[in-house]
N, C-alpha and C. Protein backbone atom coordinates (compact mmCIF):
# COMPACT_ATOMS: atom_id res chain seq x y z
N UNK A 1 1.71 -17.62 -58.16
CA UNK A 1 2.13 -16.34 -57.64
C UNK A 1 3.55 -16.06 -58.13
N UNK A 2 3.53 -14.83 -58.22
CA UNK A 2 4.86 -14.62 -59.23
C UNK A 2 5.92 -14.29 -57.98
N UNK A 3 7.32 -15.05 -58.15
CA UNK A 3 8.29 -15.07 -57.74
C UNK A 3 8.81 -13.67 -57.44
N UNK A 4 9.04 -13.19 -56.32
CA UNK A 4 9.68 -11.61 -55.58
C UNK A 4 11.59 -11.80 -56.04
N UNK A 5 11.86 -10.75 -56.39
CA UNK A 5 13.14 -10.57 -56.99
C UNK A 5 14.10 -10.38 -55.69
N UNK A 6 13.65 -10.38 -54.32
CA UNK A 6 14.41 -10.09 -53.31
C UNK A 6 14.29 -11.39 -52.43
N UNK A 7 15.03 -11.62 -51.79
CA UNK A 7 15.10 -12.69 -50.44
C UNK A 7 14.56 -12.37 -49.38
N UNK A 8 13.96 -12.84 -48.50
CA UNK A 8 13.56 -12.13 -47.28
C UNK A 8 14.84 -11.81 -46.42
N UNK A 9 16.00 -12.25 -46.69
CA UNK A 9 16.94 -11.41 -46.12
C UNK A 9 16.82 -9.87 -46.54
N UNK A 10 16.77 -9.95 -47.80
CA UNK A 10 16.81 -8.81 -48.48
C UNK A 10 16.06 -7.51 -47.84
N UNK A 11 14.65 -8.40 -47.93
CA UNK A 11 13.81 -7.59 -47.71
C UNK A 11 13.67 -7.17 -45.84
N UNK A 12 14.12 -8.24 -45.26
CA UNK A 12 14.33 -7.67 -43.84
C UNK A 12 14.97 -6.77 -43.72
N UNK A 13 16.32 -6.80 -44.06
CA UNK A 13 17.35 -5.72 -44.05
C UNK A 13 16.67 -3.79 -44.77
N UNK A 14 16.09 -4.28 -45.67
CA UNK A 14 15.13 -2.91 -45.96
C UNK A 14 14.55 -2.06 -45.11
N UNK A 15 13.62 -2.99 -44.21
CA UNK A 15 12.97 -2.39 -43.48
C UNK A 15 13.76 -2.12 -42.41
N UNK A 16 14.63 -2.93 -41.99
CA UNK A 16 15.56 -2.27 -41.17
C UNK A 16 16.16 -1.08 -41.22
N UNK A 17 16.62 -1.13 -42.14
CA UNK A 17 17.22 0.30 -42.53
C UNK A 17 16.29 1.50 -42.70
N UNK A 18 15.09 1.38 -43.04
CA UNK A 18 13.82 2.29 -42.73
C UNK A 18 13.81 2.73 -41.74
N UNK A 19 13.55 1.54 -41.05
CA UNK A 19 13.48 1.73 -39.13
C UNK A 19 14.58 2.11 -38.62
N UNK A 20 15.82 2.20 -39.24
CA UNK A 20 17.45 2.78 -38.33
C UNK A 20 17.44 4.76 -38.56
N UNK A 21 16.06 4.79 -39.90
CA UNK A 21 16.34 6.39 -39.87
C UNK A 21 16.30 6.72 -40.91
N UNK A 22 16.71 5.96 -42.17
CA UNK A 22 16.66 5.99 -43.62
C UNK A 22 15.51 6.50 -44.20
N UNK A 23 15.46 7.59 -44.82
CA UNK A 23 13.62 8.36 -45.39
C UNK A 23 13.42 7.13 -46.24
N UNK A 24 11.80 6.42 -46.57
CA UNK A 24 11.14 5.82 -47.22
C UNK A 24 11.96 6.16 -48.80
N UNK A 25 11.90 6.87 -49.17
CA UNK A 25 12.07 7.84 -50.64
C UNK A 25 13.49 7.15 -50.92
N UNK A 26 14.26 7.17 -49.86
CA UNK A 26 16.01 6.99 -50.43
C UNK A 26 16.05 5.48 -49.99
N UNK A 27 15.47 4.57 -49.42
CA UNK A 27 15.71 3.47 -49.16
C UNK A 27 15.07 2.67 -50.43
N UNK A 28 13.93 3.15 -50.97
CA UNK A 28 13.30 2.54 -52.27
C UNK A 28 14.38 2.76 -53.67
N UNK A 29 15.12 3.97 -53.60
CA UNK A 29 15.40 4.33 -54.86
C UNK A 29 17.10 3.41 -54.81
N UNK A 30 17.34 3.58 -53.32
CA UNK A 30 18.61 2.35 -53.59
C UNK A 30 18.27 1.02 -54.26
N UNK A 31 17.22 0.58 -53.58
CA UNK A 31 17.13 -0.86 -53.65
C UNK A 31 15.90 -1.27 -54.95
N UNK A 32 15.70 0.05 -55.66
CA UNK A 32 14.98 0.13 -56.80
C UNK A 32 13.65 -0.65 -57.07
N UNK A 33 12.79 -0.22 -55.97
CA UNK A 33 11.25 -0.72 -55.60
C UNK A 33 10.53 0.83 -54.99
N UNK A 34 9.14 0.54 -55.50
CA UNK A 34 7.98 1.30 -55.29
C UNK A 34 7.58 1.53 -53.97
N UNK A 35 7.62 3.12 -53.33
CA UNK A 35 6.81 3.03 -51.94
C UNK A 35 6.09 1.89 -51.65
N UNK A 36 4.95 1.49 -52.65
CA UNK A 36 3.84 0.73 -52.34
C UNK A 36 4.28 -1.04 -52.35
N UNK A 37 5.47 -1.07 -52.74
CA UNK A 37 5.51 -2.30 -52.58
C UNK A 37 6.87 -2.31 -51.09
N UNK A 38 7.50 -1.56 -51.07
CA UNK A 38 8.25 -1.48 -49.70
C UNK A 38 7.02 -1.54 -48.75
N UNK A 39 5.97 -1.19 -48.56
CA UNK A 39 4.53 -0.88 -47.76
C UNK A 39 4.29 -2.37 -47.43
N UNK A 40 4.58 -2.82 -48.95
CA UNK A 40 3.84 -4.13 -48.70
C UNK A 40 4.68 -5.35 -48.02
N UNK A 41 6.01 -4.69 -48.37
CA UNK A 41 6.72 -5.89 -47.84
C UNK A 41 7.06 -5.38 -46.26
N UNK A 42 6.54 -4.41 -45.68
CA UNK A 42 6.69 -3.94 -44.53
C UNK A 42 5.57 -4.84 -43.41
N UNK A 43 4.52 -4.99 -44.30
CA UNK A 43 3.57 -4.87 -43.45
C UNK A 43 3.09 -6.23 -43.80
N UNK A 44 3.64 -7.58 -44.58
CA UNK A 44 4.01 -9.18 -44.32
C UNK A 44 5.56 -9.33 -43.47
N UNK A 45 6.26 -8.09 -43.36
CA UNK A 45 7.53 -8.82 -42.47
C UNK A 45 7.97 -8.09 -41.87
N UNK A 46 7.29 -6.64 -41.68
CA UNK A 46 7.89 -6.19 -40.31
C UNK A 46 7.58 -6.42 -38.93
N UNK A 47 9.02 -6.22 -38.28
CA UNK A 47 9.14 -6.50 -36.91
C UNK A 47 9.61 -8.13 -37.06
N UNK A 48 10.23 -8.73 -38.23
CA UNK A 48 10.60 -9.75 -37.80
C UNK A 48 11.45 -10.09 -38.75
N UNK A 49 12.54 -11.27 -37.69
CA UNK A 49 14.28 -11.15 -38.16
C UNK A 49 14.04 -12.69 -39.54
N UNK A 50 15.04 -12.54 -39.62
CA UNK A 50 15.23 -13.02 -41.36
C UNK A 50 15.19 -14.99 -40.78
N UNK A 51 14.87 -14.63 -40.10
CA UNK A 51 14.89 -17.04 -39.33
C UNK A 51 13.42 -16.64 -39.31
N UNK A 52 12.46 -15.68 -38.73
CA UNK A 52 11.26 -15.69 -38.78
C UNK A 52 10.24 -15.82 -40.31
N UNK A 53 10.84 -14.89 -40.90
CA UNK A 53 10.49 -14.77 -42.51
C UNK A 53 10.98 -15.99 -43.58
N UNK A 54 12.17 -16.54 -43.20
CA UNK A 54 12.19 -17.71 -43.37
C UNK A 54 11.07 -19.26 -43.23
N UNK A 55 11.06 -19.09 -41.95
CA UNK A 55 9.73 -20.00 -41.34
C UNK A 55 8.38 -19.36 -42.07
N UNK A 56 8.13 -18.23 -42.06
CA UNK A 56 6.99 -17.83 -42.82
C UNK A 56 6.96 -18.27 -44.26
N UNK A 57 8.10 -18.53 -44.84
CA UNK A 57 7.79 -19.01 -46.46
C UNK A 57 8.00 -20.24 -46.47
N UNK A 58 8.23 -21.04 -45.30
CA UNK A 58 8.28 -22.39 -45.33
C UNK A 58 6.38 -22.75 -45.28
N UNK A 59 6.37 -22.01 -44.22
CA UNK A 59 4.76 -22.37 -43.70
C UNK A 59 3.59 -22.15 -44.98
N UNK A 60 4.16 -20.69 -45.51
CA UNK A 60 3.10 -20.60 -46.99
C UNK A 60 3.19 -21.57 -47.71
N UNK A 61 4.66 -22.51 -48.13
CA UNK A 61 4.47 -23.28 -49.49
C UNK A 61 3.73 -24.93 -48.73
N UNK A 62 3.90 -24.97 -47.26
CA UNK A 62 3.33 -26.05 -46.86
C UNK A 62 1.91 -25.73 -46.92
N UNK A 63 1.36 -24.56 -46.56
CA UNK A 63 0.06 -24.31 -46.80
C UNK A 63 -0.43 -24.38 -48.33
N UNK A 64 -0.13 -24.12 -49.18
CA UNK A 64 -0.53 -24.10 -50.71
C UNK A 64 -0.71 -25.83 -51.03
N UNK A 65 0.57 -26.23 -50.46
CA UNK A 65 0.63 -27.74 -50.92
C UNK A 65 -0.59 -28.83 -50.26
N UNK A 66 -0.95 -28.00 -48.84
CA UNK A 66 -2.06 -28.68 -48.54
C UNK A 66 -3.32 -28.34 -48.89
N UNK A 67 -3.81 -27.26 -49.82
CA UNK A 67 -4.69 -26.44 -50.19
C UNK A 67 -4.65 -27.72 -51.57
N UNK A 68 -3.74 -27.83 -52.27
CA UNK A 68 -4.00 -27.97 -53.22
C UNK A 68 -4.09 -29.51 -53.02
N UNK A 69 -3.41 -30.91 -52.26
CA UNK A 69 -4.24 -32.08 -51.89
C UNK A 69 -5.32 -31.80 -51.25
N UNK A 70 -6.06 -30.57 -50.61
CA UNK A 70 -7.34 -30.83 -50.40
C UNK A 70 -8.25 -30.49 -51.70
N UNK A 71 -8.13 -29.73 -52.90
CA UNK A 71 -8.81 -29.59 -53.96
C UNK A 71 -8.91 -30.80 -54.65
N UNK A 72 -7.15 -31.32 -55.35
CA UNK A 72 -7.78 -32.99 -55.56
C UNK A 72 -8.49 -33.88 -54.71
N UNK A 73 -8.12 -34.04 -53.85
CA UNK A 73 -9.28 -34.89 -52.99
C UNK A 73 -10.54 -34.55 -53.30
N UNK A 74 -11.13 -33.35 -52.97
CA UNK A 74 -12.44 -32.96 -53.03
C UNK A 74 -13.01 -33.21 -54.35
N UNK A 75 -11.68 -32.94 -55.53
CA UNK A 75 -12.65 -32.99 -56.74
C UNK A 75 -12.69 -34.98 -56.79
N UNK A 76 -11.94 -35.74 -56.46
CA UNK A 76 -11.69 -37.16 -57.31
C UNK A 76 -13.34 -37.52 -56.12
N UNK A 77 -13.30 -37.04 -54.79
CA UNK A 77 -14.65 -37.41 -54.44
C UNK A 77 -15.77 -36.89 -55.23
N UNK A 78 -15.70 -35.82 -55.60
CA UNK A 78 -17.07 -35.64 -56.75
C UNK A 78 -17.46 -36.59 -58.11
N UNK A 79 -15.96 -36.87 -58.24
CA UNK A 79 -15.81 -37.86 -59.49
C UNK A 79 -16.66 -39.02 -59.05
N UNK A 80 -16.18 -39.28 -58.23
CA UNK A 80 -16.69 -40.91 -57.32
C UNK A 80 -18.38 -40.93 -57.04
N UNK A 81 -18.36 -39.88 -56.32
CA UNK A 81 -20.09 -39.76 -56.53
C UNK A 81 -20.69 -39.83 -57.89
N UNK A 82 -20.37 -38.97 -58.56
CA UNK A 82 -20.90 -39.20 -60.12
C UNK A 82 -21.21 -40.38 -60.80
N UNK A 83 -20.01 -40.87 -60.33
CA UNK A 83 -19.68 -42.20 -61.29
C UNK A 83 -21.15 -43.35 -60.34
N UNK A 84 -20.85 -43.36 -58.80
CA UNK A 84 -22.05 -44.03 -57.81
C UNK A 84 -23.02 -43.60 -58.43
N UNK A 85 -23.87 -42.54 -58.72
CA UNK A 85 -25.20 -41.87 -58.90
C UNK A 85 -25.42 -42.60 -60.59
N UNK A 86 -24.93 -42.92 -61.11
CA UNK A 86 -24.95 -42.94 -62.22
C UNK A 86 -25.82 -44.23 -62.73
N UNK A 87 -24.79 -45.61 -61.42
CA UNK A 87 -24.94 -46.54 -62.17
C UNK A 87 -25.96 -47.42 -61.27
């Protein structure tokens, strides 16, 4: 997944400033991003402060990392069967 050019500080503070009153239109063209991706980063981190969004990208890369020891596992057990069935 490709690396976001903003911090979730960053991006908290955005939506903040959305939410203090700032039109959609002038808060994108400061911070030089697309309605649709302000949308997007609204709607993985709004309503929550920059220690929350923090913990949220801790929790994703612990989740990936366990996604991905459960794929090796699963595949070296297929290996193992193969190799059992074989002989």
């Amino acid at each position: 997944m490709r690396k976001s050019r903003f911090t979730e500080a960053q991006i908290v503070g955005m939506i903040k400033e959305q939410e203090a009153g700032m039109p959609t239109a002038e808060v994108c063209r400061k911070h030089g991003l697309s309605q649709g991706t302000f949308y997007k980063f609204k709607s993985k981190y709004g309503g929550m402060e920059v220690s929350d969004a923090a913990k949220l990208k801790s929790l994703e890369d612990e989740n990936a990392k366990l996604k991905r020891l459960l794929a090796d596992t699963m595949l070296d057990n297929v290996v193992l069967k193969d190799l059992l069935g074989k002989s």
